[in-house]
Protein backbone atom coordinates (compact mmCIF):
# COMPACT_ATOMS: atom_id res chain seq x y z
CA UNK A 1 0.00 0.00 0.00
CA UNK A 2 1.34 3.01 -0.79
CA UNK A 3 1.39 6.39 1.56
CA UNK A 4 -1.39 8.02 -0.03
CA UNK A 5 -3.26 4.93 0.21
CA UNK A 6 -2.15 4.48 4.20
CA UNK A 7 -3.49 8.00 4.59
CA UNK A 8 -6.97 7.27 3.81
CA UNK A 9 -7.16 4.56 5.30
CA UNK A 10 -5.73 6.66 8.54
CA UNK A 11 -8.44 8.82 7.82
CA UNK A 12 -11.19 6.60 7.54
CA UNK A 13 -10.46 4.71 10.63
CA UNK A 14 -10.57 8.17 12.68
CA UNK A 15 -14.14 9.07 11.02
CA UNK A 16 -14.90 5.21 12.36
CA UNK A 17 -13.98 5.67 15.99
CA UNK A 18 -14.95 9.13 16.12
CA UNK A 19 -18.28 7.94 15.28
CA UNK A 20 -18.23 5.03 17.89
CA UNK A 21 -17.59 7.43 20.43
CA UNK A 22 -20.11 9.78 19.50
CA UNK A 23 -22.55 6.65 19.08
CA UNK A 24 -21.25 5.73 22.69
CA UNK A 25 -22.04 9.27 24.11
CA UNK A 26 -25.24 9.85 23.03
CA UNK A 27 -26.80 5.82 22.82
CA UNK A 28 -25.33 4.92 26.68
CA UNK A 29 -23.34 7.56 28.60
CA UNK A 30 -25.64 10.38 28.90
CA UNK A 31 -28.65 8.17 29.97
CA UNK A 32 -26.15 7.43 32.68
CA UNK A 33 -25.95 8.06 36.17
CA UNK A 34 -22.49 9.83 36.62
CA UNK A 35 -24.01 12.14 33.01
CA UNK A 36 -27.37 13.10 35.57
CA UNK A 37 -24.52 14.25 38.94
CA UNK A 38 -22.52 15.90 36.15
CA UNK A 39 -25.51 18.07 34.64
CA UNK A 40 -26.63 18.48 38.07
CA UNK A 41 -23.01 20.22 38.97
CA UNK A 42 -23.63 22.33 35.35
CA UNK A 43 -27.09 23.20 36.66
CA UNK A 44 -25.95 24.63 40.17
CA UNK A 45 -22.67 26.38 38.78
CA UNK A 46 -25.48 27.98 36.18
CA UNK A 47 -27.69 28.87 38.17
CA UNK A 48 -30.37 26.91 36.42
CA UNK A 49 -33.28 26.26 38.97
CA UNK A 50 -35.33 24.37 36.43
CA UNK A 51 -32.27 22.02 34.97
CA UNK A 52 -31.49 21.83 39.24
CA UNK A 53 -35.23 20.16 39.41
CA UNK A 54 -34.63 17.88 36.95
CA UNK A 55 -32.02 16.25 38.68
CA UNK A 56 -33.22 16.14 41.87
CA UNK A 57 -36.46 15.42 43.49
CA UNK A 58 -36.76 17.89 46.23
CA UNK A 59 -39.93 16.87 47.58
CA UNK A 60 -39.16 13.51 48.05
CA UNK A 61 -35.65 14.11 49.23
CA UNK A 62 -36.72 16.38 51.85
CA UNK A 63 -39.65 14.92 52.83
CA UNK A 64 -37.64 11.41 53.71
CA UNK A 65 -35.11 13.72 55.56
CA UNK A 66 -38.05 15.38 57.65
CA UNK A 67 -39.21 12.35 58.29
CA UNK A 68 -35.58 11.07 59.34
CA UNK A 69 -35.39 14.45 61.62
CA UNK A 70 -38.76 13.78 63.36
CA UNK A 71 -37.41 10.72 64.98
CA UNK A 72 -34.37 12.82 66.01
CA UNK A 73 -36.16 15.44 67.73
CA UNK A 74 -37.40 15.51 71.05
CA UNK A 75 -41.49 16.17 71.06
CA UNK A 76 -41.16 18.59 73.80
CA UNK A 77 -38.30 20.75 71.06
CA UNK A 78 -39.94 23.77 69.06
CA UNK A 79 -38.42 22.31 66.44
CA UNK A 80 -40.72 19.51 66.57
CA UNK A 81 -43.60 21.15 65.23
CA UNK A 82 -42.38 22.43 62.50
CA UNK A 83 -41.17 19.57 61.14
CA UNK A 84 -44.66 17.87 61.53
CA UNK A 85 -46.79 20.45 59.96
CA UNK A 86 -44.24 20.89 56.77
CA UNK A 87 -43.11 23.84 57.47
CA UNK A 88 -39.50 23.52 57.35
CA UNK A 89 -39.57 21.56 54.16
CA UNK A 90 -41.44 24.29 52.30
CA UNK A 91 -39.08 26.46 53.73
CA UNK A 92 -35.92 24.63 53.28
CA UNK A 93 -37.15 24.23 49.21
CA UNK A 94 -38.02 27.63 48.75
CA UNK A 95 -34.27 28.54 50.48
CA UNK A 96 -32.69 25.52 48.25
CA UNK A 97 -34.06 27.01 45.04
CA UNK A 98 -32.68 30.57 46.33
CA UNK A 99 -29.30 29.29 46.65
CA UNK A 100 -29.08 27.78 43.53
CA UNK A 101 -30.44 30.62 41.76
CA UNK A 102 -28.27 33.11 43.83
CA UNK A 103 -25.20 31.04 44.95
CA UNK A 104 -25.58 32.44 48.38
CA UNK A 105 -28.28 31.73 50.98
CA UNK A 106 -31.51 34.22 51.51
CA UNK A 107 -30.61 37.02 53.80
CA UNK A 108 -32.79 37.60 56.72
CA UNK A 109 -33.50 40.81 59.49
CA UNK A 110 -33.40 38.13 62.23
CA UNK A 111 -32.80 34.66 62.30
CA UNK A 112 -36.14 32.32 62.00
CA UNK A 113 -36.52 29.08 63.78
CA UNK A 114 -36.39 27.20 60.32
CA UNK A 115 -33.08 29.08 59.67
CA UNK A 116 -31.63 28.10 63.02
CA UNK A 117 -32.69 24.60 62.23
CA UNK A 118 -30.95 24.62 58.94
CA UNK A 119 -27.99 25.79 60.21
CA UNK A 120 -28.41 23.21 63.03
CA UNK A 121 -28.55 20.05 60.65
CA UNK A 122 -25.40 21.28 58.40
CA UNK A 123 -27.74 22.58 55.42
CA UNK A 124 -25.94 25.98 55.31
CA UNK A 125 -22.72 25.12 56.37
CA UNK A 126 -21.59 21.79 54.90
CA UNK A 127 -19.55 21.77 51.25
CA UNK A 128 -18.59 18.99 49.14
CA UNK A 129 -15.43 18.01 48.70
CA UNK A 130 -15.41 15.00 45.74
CA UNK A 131 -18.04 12.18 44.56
CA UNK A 132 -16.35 9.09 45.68
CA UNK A 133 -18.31 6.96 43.19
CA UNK A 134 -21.22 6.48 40.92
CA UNK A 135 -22.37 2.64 40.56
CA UNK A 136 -25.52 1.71 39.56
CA UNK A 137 -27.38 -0.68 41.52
CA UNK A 138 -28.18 -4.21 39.72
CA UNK A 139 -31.77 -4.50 38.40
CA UNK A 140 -34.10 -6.48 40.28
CA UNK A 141 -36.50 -8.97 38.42
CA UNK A 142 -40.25 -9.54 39.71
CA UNK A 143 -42.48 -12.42 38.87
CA UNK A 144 -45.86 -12.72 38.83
CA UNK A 145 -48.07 -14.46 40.94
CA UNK A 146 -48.18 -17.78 38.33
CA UNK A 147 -44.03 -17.45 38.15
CA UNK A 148 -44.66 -17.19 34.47
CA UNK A 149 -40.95 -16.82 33.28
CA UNK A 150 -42.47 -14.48 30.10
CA UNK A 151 -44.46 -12.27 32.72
CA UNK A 152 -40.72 -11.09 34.25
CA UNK A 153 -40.50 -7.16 34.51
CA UNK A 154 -37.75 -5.16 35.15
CA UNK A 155 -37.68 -3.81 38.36
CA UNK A 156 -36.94 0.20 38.28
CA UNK A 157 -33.20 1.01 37.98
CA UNK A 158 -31.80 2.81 40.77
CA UNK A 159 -27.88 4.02 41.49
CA UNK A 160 -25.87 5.29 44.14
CA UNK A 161 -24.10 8.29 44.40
CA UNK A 162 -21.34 8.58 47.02
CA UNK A 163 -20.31 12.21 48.26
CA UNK A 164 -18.17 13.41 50.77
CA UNK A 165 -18.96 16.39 52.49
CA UNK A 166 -17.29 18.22 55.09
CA UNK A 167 -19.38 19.92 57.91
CA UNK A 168 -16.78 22.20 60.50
CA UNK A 169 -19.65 21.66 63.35
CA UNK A 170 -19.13 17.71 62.60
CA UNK A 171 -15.39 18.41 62.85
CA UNK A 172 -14.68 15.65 59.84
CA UNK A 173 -15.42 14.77 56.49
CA UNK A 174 -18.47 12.17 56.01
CA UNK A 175 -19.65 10.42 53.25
CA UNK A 176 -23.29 10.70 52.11
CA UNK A 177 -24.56 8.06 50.28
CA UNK A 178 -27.30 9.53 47.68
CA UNK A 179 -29.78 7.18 45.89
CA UNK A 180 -31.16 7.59 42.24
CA UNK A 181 -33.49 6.53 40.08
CA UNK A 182 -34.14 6.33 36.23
CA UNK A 183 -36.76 8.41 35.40
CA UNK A 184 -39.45 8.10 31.93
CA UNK A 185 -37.00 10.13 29.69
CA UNK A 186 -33.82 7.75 30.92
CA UNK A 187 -32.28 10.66 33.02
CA UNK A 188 -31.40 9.84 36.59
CA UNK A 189 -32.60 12.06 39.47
CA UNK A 190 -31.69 11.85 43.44
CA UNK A 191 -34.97 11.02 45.44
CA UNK A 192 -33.30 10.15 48.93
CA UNK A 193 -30.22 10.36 51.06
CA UNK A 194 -29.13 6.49 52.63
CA UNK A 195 -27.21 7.86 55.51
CA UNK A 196 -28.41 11.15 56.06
CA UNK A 197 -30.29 10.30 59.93
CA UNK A 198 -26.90 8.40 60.85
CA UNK A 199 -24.95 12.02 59.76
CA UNK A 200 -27.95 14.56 61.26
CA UNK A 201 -27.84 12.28 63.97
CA UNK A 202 -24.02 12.71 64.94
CA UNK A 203 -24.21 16.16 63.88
CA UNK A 204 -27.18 17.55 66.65
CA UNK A 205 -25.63 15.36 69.33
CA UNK A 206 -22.49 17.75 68.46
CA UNK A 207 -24.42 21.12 67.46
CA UNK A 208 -26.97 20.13 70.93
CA UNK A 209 -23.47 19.80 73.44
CA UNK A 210 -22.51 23.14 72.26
CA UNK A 211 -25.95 24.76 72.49
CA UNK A 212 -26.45 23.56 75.97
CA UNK A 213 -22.98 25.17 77.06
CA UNK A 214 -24.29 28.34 75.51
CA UNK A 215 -27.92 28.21 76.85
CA UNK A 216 -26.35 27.82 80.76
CA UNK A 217 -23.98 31.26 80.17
CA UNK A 218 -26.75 33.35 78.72
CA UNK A 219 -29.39 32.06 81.35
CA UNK A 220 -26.70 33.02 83.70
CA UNK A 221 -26.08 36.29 82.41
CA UNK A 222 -29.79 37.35 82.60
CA UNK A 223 -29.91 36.12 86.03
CA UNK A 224 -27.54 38.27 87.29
CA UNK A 225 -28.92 41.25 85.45
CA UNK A 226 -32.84 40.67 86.37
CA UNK A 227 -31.24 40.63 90.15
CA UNK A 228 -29.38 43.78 89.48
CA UNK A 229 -32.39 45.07 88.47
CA UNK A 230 -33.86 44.14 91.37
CA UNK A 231 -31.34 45.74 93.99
CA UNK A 232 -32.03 49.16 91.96
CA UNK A 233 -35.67 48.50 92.60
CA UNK A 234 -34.79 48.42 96.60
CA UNK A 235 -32.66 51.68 96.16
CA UNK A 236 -34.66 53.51 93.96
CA UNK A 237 -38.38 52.53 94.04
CA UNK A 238 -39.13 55.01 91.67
CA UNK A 239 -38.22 55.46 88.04
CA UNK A 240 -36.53 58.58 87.52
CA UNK A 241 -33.65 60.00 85.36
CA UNK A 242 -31.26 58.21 87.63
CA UNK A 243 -32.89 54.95 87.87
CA UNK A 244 -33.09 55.17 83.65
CA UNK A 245 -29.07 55.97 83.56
CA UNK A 246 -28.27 52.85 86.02
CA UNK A 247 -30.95 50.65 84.34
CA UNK A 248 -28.73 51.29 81.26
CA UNK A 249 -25.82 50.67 82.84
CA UNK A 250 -26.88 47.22 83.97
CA UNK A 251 -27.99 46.13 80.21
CA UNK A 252 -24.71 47.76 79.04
CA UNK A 253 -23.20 45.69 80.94
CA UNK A 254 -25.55 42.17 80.66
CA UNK A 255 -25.40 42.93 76.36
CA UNK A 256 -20.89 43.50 76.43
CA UNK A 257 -20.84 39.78 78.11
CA UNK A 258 -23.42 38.03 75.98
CA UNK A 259 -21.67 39.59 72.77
CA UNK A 260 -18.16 37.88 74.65
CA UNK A 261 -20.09 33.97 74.54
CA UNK A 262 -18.88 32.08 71.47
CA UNK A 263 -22.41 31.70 69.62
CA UNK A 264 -22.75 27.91 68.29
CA UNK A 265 -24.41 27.10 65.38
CA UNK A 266 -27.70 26.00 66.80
CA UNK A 267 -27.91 29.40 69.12
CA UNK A 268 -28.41 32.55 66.62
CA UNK A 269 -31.75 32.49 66.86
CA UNK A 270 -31.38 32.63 70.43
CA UNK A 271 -28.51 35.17 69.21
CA UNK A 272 -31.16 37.52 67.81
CA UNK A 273 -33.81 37.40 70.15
CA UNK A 274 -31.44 38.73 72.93
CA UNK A 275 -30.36 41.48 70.10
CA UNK A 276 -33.90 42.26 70.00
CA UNK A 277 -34.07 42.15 73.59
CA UNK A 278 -31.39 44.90 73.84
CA UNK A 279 -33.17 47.37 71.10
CA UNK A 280 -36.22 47.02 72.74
CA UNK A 281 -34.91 47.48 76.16
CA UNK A 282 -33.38 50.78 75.26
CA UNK A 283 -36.59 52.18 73.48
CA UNK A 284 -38.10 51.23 76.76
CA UNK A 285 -35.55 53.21 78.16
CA UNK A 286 -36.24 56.26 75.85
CA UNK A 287 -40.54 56.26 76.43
CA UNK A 288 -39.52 56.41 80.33
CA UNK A 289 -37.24 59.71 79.50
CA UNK A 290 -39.99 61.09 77.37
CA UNK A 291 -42.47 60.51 79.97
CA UNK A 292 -40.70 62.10 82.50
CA UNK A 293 -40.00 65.08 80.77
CA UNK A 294 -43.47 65.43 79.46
CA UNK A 295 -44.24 65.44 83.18
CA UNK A 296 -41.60 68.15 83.96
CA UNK A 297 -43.26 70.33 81.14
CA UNK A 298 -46.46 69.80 82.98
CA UNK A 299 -44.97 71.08 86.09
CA UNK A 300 -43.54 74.26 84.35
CA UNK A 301 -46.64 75.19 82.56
CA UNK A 302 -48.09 74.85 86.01
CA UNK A 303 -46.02 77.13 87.73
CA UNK A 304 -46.28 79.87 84.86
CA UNK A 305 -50.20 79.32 84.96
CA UNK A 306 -49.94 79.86 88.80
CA UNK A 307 -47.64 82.78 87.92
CA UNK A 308 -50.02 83.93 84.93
CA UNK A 309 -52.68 83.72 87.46
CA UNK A 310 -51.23 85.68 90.16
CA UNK A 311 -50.69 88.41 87.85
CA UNK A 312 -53.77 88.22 86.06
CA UNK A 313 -55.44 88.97 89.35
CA UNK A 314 -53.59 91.89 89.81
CA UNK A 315 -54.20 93.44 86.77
CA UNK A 316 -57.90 92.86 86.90
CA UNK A 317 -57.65 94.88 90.16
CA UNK A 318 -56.31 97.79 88.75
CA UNK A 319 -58.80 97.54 86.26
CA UNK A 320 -57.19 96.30 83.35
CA UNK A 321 -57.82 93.68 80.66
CA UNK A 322 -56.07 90.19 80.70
CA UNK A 323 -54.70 88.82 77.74
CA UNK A 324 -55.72 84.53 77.41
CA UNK A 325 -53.00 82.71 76.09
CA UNK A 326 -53.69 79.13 74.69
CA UNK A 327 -53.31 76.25 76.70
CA UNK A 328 -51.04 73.67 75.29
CA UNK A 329 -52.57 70.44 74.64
CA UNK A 330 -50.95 68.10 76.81
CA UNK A 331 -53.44 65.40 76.58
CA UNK A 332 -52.72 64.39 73.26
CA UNK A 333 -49.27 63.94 73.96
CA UNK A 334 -49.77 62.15 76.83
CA UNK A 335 -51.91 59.80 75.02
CA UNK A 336 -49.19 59.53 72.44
CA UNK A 337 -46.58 58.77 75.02
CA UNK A 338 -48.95 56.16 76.97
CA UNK A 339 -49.63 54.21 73.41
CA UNK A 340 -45.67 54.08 72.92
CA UNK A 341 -44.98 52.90 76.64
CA UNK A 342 -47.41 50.00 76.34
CA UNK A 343 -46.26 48.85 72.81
CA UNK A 344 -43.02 48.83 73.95
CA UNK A 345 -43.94 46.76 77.53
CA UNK A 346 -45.98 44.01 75.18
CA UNK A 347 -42.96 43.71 73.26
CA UNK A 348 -40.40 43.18 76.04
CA UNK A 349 -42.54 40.61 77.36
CA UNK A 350 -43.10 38.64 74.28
CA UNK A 351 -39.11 38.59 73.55
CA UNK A 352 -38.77 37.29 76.81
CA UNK A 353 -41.02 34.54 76.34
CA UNK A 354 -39.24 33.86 73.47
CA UNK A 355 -36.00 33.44 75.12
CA UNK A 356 -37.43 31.80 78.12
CA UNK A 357 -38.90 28.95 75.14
CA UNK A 358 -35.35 28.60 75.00
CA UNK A 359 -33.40 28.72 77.77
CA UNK A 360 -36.33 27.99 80.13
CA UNK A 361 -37.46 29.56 83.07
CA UNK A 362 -35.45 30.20 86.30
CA UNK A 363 -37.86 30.03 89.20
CA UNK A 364 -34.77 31.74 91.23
CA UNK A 365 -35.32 35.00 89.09
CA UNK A 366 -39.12 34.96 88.73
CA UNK A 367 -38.61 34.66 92.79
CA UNK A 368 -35.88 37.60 93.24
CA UNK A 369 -36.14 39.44 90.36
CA UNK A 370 -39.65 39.94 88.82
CA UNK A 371 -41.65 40.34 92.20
CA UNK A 372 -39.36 42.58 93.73
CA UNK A 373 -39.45 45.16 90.98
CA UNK A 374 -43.80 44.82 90.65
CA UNK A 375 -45.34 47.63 90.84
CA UNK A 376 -48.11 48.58 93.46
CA UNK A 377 -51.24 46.83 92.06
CA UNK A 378 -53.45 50.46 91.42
CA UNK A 379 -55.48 51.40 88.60
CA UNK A 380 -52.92 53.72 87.37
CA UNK A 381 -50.25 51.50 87.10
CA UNK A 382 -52.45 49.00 85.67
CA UNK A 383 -53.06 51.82 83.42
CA UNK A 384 -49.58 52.31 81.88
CA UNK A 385 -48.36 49.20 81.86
CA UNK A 386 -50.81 47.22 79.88
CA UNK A 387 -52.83 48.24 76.87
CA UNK A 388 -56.72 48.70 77.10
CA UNK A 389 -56.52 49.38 81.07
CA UNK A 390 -57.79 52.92 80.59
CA UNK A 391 -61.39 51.48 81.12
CA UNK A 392 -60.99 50.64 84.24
CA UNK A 393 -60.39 54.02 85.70
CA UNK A 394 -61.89 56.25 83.01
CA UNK A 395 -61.40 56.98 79.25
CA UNK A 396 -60.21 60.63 80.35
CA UNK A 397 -57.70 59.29 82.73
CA UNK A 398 -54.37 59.44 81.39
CA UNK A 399 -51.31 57.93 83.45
CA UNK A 400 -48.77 60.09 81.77
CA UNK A 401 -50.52 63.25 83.15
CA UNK A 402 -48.21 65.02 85.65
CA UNK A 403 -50.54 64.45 88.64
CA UNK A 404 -51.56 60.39 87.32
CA UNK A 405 -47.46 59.58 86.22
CA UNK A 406 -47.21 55.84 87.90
CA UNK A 407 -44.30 54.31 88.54
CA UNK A 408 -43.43 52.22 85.36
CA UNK A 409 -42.00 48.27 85.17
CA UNK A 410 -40.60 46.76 82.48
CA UNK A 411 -41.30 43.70 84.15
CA UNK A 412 -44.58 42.02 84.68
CA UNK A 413 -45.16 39.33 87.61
CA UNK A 414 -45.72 36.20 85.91
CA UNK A 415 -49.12 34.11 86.96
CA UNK A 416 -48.94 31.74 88.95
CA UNK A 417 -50.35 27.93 89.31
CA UNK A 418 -53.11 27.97 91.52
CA UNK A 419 -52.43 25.57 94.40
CA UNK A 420 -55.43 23.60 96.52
């Protein structure tokens, strides 16, 4: 054969296995399983929500994982709930779609209990580090009833994907064993996670040890401050400009060591509740220093009326006329002040239920610290500290008033069991 014959012959045989592997690519790999995890990678580094779906079954994968996490759970935890009535798997797939979409998790104003969750169960923080293997699983034939040999189906093909993950929480890598199955078009789509319980399992015990470490310090730290607040009660029984400048120093104080506590995982909800806590404190602290200055108005306009008066009468006895001036209207401020007050009391006390869901009670400081700084139980009081109270005592009465200005709590006593 001579060269120019070789060279064709070169030639041709290229066209041939060029074909064969094109042939091989389109008739077998892509209807593979590795071809489905390598789209799905494409589909996430694309941002392709749609292509994502395709691949993987989110309702089915995290409905078996809720389902996994409800054993896992204690059925006293908040979290238990939630996991019941579906609401962290609509929340987790609306947060999954966002992430693919956005490459970066949605950003909240404070963190939800489905967030905490997340974060608690390595959703947010875990990253893969390599697919270990793809190997389809062998088919499984079925029989009929008769045994008829020509009645033999094929069972649906399935595959497992093997991915290791690394979770810092976990403090190692762990490998997640992902299941697959062919779907009508002969693409291959995850539907469940093997291991996952045996990982989330591992992973609270871990996440739950650090939590409780954290949950003692800040139930410690409020401790102390709800009895700090309670020796200022004893010192000063009333709430003046000097009780609202020590109050602050107290919370100044109880907010610099909560930001020192190493926050686990599991805790920023807990994290943002007691931020909350600490902007609502100090708006507490700011209707107090409005109300008292309202009242010190009050007191001025009532020593220039006396004033006014006194000179009014003298005046009128030497026969001249008296100028009226207009009076200002107080009432409507004092009104506005008594609606801001009590908005900011309900909201103090629902944070701190909140928190207390959390950390639970401490009968010590309901003991020390809430029933030493009551107030005296009288209509006025009753009056400013809780909403709708007016009625009691009158819908002109107005606790803000200068001569009706109660002594104001930001604590309430909490009931109590009845006992035979």
């Amino acid at each position: 054969m001579n060269y120019k014959g070789a060279l064709i012959v070169g030639i041709f045989l290229e066209i041939l296995l060029a074909g064969a592997a094109a042939a091989f690519y389109f008739l077998y790999y892509v209807h593979t399983p590795a071809y489905s995890m390598n789209s799905l990678q494409k589909a996430v580094v694309n941002h392709n929500t749609e292509e994502f779906q395709k691949y993987v079954d989110l309702d089915s994968v995290l409905n078996k994982g809720a389902s996994d996490l409800s054993k896992l759970v204690d059925a006293d935890s908040p979290d238990k709930q939630m996991i019941l009535d579906g609401t962290l798997v609509e929340q987790t797939k609306e947060d999954i779609l966002y992430y693919v979409a956005n490459e970066k998790w949605p950003k909240e104003e404070s963190v939800s209990q489905e967030t905490a969750f997340q974060d608690k169960i390595g959703l947010r923080t875990m990253s893969m580090r390599k697919i270990e293997y793809v190997s389809q699983d062998p088919v499984i034939e079925t029989e009929d009833e008769e045994g008829s040999e020509e009645s033999e189906e094929k069972g649906s093909a399935t595959a497992t994907v093997a991915v290791r993950i690394f979770e810092p929480n976990y403090g190692d890598s762990f490998v997640l064993k992902f299941k697959m199955r062919q779907t009508a078009d002969e693409t291959w789509q995850i539907y469940d996670i093997l291991n996952y319980a045996d990982f989330v399992d591992a992973l609270i015990k871990q996440n739950d040890r650090d939590m409780k470490r954290y949950i003692e310090k800040v139930r410690g730290n409020l401790k102390n401050t709800e009895d700090k607040f309670a020796e200022l009660k004893k010192r000063m029984p009333e709430i003046n400009k000097d009780w609202i400048i020590e109050a602050e120093k107290i919370m100044k104080e109880s907010c610099e060591g909560l930001d020192e506590l190493k926050v686990p995982v599991a805790g920023k909800h807990l994290e943002s509740l007691l931020n909350e806590r600490k902007n609502i404190f100090y708006e507490m602290m700011d209707d107090y220093y409005t109300s008292l200055n309202h009242q010190e108005k009050v007191e001025d306009y009532k020593k220039l009326e006396e004033e006014r008066a006194k000179k009014a009468a003298e005046l009128a006895a030497q026969g001249k006329k008296v100028k009226k001036s207009r009076s200002p209207n107080f009432e409507a401020m004092a009104s506005k002040i008594n609606g801001e007050m009590s908005e900011s009391n309900r909201r103090w006390e629902e944070n701190k239920a909140e928190i207390a869901a959390i950390i639970g009670p401490s009968e010590e400081v309901r003991a020390r610290g809430v029933r030493a700084m009551r107030n005296n139980d009288d209509a006025a009081v009753r009056a400013a500290n809780y909403p709708g109270a007016d009625a009691e005592v009158g819908v002109d009465f107005s606790p803000v008033r200068s001569e009706n200005l109660p002594e104001v709590s930001v604590y309430k006593e909490e009931s109590k069991p009845k006992t035979n």
